[in-house]
Structures are given as structure tokens and as C-alpha cells.
Protein backbone atom coordinates (compact mmCIF):
# COMPACT_ATOMS: atom_id res chain seq x y z
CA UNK A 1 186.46 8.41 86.36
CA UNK A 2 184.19 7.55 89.01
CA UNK A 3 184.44 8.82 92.43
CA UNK A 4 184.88 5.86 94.70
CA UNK A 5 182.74 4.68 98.24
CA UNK A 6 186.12 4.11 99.66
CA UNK A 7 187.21 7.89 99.11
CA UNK A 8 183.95 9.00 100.02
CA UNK A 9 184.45 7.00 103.42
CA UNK A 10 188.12 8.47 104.12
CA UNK A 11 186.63 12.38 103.35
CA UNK A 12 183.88 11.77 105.46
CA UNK A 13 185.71 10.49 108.62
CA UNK A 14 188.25 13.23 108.10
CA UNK A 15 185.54 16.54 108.25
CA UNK A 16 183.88 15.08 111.31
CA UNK A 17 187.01 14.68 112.84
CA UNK A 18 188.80 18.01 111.57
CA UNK A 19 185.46 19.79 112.69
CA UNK A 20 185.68 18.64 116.44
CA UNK A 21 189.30 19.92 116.85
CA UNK A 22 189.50 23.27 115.47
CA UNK A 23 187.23 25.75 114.89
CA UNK A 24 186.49 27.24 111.27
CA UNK A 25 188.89 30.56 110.21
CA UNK A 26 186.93 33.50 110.14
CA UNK A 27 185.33 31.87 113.50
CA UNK A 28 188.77 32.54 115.20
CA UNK A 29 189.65 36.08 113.22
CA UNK A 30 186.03 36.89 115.20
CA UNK A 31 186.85 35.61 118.15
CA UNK A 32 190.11 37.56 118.32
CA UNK A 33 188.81 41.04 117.36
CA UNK A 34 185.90 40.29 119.80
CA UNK A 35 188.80 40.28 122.40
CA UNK A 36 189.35 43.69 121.71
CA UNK A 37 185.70 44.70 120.81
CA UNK A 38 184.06 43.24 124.02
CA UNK A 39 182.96 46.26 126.82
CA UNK A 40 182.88 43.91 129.52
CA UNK A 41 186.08 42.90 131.16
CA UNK A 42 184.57 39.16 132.40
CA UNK A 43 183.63 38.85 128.72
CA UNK A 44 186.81 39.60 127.03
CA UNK A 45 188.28 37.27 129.58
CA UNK A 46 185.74 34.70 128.54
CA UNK A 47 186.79 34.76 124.96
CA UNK A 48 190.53 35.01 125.80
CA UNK A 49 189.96 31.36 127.38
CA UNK A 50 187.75 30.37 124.60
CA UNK A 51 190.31 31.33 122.00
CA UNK A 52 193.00 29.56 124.36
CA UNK A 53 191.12 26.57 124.62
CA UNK A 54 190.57 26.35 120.81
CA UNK A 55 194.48 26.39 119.93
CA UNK A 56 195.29 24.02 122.97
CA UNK A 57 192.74 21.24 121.12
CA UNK A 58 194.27 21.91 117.67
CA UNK A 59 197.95 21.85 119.23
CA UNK A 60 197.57 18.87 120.84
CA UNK A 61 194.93 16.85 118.64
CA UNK A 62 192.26 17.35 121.66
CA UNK A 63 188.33 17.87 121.19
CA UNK A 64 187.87 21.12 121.62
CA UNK A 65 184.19 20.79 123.66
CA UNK A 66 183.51 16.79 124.51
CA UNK A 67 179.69 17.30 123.02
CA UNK A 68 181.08 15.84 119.68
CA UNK A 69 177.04 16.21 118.81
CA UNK A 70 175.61 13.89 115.72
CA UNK A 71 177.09 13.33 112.36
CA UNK A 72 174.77 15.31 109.77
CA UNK A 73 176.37 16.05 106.50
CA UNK A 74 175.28 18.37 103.28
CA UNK A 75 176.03 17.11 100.16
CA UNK A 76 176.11 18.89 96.64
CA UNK A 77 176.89 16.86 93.79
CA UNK A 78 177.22 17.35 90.33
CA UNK A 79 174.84 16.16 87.49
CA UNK A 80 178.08 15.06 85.76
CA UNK A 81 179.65 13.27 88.78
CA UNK A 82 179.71 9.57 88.88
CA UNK A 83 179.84 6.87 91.75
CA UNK A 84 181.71 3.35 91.25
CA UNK A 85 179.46 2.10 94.88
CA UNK A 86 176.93 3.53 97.70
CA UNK A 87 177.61 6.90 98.79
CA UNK A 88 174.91 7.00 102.15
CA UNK A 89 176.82 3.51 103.04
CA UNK A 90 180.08 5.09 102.72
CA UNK A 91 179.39 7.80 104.83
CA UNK A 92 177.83 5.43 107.25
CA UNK A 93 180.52 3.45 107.59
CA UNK A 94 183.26 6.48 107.77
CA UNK A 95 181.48 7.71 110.53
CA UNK A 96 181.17 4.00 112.17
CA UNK A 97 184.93 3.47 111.84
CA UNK A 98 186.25 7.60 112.93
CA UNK A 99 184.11 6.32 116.20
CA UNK A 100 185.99 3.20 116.46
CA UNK A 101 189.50 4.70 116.20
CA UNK A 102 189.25 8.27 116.98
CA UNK A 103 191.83 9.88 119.30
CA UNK A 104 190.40 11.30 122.03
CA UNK A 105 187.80 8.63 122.27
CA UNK A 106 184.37 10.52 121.32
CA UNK A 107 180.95 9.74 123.11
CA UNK A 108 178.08 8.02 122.19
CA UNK A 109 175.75 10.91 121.28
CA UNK A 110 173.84 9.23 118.81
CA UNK A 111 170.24 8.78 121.26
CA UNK A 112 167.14 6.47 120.52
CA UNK A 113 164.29 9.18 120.49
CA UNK A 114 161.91 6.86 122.60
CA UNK A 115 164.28 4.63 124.43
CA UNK A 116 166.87 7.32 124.77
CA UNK A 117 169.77 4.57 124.71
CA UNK A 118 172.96 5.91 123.29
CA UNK A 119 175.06 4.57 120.74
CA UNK A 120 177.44 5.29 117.73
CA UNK A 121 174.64 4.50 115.30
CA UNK A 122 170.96 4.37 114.69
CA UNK A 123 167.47 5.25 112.26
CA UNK A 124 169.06 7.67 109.41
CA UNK A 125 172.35 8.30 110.99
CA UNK A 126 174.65 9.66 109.82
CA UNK A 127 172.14 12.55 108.62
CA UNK A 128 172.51 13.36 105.13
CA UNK A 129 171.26 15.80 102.67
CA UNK A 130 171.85 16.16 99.39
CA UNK A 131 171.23 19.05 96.44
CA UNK A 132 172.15 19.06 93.29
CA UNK A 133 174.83 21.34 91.12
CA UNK A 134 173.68 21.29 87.20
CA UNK A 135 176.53 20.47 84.72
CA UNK A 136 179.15 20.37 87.71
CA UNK A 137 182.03 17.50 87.80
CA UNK A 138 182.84 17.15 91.66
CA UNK A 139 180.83 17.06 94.96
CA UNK A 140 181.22 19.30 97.80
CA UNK A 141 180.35 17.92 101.04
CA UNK A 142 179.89 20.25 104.44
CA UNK A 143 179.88 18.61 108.16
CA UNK A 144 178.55 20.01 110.51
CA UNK A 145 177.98 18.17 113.73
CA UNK A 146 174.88 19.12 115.84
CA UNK A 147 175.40 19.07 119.63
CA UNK A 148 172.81 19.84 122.39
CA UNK A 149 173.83 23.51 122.93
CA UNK A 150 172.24 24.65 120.31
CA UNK A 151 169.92 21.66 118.95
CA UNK A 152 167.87 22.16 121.57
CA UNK A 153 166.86 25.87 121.36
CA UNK A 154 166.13 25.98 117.38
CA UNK A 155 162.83 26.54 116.41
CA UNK A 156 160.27 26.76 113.40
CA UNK A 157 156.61 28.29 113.25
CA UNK A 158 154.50 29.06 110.34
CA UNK A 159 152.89 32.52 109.51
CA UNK A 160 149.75 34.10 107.56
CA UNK A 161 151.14 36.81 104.91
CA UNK A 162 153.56 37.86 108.03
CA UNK A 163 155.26 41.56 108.45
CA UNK A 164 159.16 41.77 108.37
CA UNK A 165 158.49 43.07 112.00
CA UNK A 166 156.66 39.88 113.02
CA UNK A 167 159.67 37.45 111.32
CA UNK A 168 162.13 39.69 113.22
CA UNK A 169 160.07 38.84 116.38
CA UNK A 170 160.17 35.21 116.16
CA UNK A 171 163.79 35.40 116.04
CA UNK A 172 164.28 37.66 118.75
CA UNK A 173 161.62 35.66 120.46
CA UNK A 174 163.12 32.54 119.98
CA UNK A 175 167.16 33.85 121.23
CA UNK A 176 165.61 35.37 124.22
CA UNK A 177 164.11 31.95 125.31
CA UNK A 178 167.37 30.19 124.23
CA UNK A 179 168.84 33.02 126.55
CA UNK A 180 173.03 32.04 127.52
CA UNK A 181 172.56 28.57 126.94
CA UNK A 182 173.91 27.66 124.02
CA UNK A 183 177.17 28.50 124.22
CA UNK A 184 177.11 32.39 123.17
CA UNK A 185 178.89 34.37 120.63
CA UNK A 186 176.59 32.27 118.24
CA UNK A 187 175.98 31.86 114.15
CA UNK A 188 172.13 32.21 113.45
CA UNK A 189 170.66 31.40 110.26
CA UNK A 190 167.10 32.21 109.70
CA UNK A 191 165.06 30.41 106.44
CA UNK A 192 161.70 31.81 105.29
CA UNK A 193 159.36 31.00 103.04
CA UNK A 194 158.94 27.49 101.09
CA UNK A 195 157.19 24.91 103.10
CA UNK A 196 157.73 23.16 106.98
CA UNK A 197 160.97 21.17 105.40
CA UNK A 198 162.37 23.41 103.03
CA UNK A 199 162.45 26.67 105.39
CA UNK A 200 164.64 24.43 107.93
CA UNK A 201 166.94 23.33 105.46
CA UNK A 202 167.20 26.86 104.13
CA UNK A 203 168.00 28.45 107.99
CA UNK A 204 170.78 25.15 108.35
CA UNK A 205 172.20 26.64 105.06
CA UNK A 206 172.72 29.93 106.09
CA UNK A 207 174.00 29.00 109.61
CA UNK A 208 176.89 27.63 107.01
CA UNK A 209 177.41 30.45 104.84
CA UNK A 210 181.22 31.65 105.59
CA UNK A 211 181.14 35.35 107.13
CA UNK A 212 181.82 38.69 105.57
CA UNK A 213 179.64 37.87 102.64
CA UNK A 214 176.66 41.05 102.00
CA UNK A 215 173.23 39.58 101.26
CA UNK A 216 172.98 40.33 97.71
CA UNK A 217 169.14 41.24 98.83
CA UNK A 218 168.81 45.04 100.33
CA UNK A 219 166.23 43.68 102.91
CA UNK A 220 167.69 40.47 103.81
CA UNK A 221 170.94 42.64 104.48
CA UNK A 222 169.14 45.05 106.55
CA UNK A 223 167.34 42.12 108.57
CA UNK A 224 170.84 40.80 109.05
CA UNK A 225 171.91 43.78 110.69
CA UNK A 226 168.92 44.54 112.86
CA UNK A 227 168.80 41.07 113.95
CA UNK A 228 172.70 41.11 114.82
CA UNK A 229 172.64 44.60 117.26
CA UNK A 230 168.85 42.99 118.56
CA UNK A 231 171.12 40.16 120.02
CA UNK A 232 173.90 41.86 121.19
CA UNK A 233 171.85 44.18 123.19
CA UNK A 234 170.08 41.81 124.84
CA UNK A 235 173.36 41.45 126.91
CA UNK A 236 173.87 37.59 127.51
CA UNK A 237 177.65 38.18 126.22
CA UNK A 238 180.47 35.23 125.68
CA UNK A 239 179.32 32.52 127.12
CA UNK A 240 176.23 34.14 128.96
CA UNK A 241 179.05 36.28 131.29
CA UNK A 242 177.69 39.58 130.42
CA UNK A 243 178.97 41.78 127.62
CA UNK A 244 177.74 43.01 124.31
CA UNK A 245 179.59 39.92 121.85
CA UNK A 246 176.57 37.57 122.26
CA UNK A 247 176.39 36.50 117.86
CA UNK A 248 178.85 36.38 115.47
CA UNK A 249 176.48 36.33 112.32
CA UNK A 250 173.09 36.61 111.46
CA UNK A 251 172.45 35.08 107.79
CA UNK A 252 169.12 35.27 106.39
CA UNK A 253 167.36 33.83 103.11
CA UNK A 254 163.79 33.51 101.97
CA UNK A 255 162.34 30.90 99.05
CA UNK A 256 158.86 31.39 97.76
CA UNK A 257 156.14 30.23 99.39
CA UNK A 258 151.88 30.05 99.51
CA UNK A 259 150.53 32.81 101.93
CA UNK A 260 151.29 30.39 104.82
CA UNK A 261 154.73 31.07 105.60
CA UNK A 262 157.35 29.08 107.61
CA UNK A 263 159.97 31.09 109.56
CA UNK A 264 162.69 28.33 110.77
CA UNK A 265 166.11 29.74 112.98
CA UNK A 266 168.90 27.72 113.29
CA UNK A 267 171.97 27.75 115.61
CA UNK A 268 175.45 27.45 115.72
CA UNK A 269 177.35 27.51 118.98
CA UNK A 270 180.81 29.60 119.08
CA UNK A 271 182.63 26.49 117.85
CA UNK A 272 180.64 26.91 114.61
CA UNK A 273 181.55 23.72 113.42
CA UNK A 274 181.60 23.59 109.58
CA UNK A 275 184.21 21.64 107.28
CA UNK A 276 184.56 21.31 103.78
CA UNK A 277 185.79 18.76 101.35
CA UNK A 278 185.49 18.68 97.07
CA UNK A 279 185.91 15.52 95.16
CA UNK A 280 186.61 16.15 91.69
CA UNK A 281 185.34 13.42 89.22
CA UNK A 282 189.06 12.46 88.64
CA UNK A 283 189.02 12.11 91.96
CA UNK A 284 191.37 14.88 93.75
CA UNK A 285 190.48 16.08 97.15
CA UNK A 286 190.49 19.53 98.37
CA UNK A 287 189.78 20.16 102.00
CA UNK A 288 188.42 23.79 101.43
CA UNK A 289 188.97 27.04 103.70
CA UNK A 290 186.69 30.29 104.24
């Protein structure tokens, strides 16, 4: 049985929508034990409101921040999954009608790069990227709308046969220029290796890996955790207040690569929006949880 444009439309609308008034689980189990974690009394106050503010949207259907960012959306699907119509049109036009009936009304965020007129839609929107599960009957699709908190301070360089001191550096590097502006405790995800694209797509990937999960890699676990105490001790704290709760997560992963080396980081804000839907090939919907 195929799975249908029309379901793929409904799904589609739904994440974006879900992901602008709540915040993901083990974002809010954070935010709580931060609350008791937090040395600096403006801080914890901060992340009392921010917690507040998060169940007020989801209590009363409200946005919880009115940057509702861009619609970008990661799709895996299934070498055994079938389609009865477009998929990229679907999600297109799920996106074109949550904008048109949405509750709060949302803002046009969606900005010309030259002109910088705003709309709903434009060139490649929604944003889509797609992989591929081998011998897999269902899709999984992740959206994660990207806002100007943290799309502006992201950043990729490449490197010569670099140290694990001078990747750490760029990261640090690049969070101390970002400094409290983009909406601190944040989710990094750092990519290395591969080439220019592939080393972004790798640091968006791990900016959506759920947390509590170990890097199965010794190094990349110990990077994690150097990387996490670096940015905490630079001080910026909930919402750049002060206070030693300035990340949530550091996730790092590496592909091969030639000697040149691409280091890409990639932001979440506290919001850490990230929802999840599977279509089965009989076509059941799961809306999926950390």
C-alpha cells in the first residue's frame, strides 16, 4: 500500500505546528533539573519563567517564542516504501496551508535573500532533506524549524589534517562569538569530516539526536564532555543572565574525509525544536517521543 501525498501533507503540517507549541521531553526534564542545578539565583529564575512559559503555550495552544523560524524537514525513507503522488509538493503545500489556518497566526519568516521581502513561501522552501533506510517499510520524518537565534551564529570552516585541540577550538571559538544571543541553555551539534555539504548535514543531525544517548566512540564521548563544561564555564547562563546552565547537549560525529577537513557546528536554541512522525507503508502514523 502506498503512502499517500495527502497523508504526507496532514503529517507535515502537524510537526511544524506541534514543534512551535511545546518543547521536546527530555528538553523540559533538563530544563527542570537545571532549576535545581543552576548556582545563580537570576538564572534559576530565568529557567523557572522559561519552563512557565513553555506549559502556558502548550496549555493554551499558544506559540511558545513568535520566531516560528523556516520550515526545513529531514526525511528517511525506506527502500521498500512506496508513494501513490509527489512527496516535496506535499510537504509544500502542508506547510502553505498550516500558514493559512494556523492558530495563533504565525509570521512571514520565509525572506528573499537579495530582496529580503517576506513571505510564507519561496526558492526551495519548505527545506527538505532526504536519506535513505535499506530494506525499511515506513518513513520517518523530523521538523525542525530554524529561527534567527541560532541560524545566525552557526558556522563551518575547513582544516588541514587538524588536532582534536584545534576542532575543540573552533567550537569554543565559534560559542564565544555567538556569546548570549541565541537564546542560551542551547543543543550543539558539531559534524566533521566528509566534505563542505556533508559535515553540515552531519552537525544538523546531531543537534537532533535525543539526549542521554553515550557516543558509542570513546573520543567523540570525551569531546562531548569537554565541549559541554567549556560552555558552561564560559558563564553566559539561561538566557545570557549569568549562571553556569549555558548548553544542554553537545553531540558530536565525524565521517571520513581527504586531509582537508570540514568542521561545521550547529545550534539549537532552548526550545530545541524537533518533532517526529513514522508512516508505515500500510499507512499508520506514529507521532514519536524521546
Amino acid at each position: 500500500m502506498p503512502i499517500s501525498s495527502a497523508t504526507i501533507k496532514r503529517v507535515t503540517a502537524q510537526l511544524y505546528e506541534r514543534s512551535l507549541k511545546t518543547i521536546p521531553r527530555d528538553t523540559r526534564a533538563f530544563l527542570q533539573r537545571a532549576t535545581r542545578t543552576e548556582t545563580s539565583p537570576t538564572g534559576r529564575a530565568t529557567l523557572a519563567i522559561m519552563l512557565e512559559s513553555a506549559d502556558g503555550a502548550q496549555r493554551d495552544d499558544a506559540l511558545v517564542c513568535t520566531d516560528v523560524g523556516i520550515p526545513t524537514y529531514s526525511l528517511k525513507i525506506g527502500t521498500r516504501v512506496q508513494f501513490d503522488g509527489p512527496v516535496r509538493a506535499a510537504i509544500r503545500d502542508g506547510f502553505a496551508d498550516l500558514a493559512a489556518h494556523i492558530s495563533p497566526p504565525i509570521l512571514k519568516m520565509v525572506t528573499h535573500p537579495l530582496t529580503h521581502e517576506r513571505s510564507y513561501a519561496g526558492k526551495d522552501m519548505p527545506i527538505v532533506s532526504v536519506d535513505l533506510l535499506d530494506d525499511a517499510d515506513y518513513m520517518d520524518i523530523v521538523c525542525a524549524p530554524k529561527a534567527m537565534g541560532t541560524g545566525r551564529w552557526e558556522a563551518i570552516d575547513a582544516f588541514v589534517y587538524p588536532t582534536l585541540e584545534q576542532i575543540e577550538r573552533f567550537v569554543l571559538d565559534t560559542m564565544l562569538r555567538a556569546g548570549s544571543q541565541p537564546c542560551l541553555p542551547l543543543v550543539i551539534g558539531v559534524g566533521i569530516g566528509g566534505t563542505f555539504d556533508y559535515a553540515a548535514r552531519l552537525a544538523k543531525e546531531q543537534v537532533l539526536r535525543p539526549f542521554g544517548q553515550t557516543n558509542p566512540e570513546p573520543a567523540l564521548a570525551r569531546m562531548e564532555q569537554r565541549l559541554r563544561d567549556a560552555v558552561n564555564a564560559m558563564g553566559f547562563g539561561p538566557m545570557g543572565t549569568g549562571g553556569d546552565t549555558s548548553v544542554m547537549a553537545v553531540h558530536v560525529d565525524y565521517a571520513a574525509s581527504h586531509g582537508f577537513v570540514p568542521v561545521a557546528v550547529c545550534i539549537n536554541c532552548w526550545i530545541n525544536r524537533r518533532t517526529v512522525a513514522r508512516i508505515h507503508g500500510d499507512g499508520r502514523v506514529e507521532f514519536l517521543e524521546d
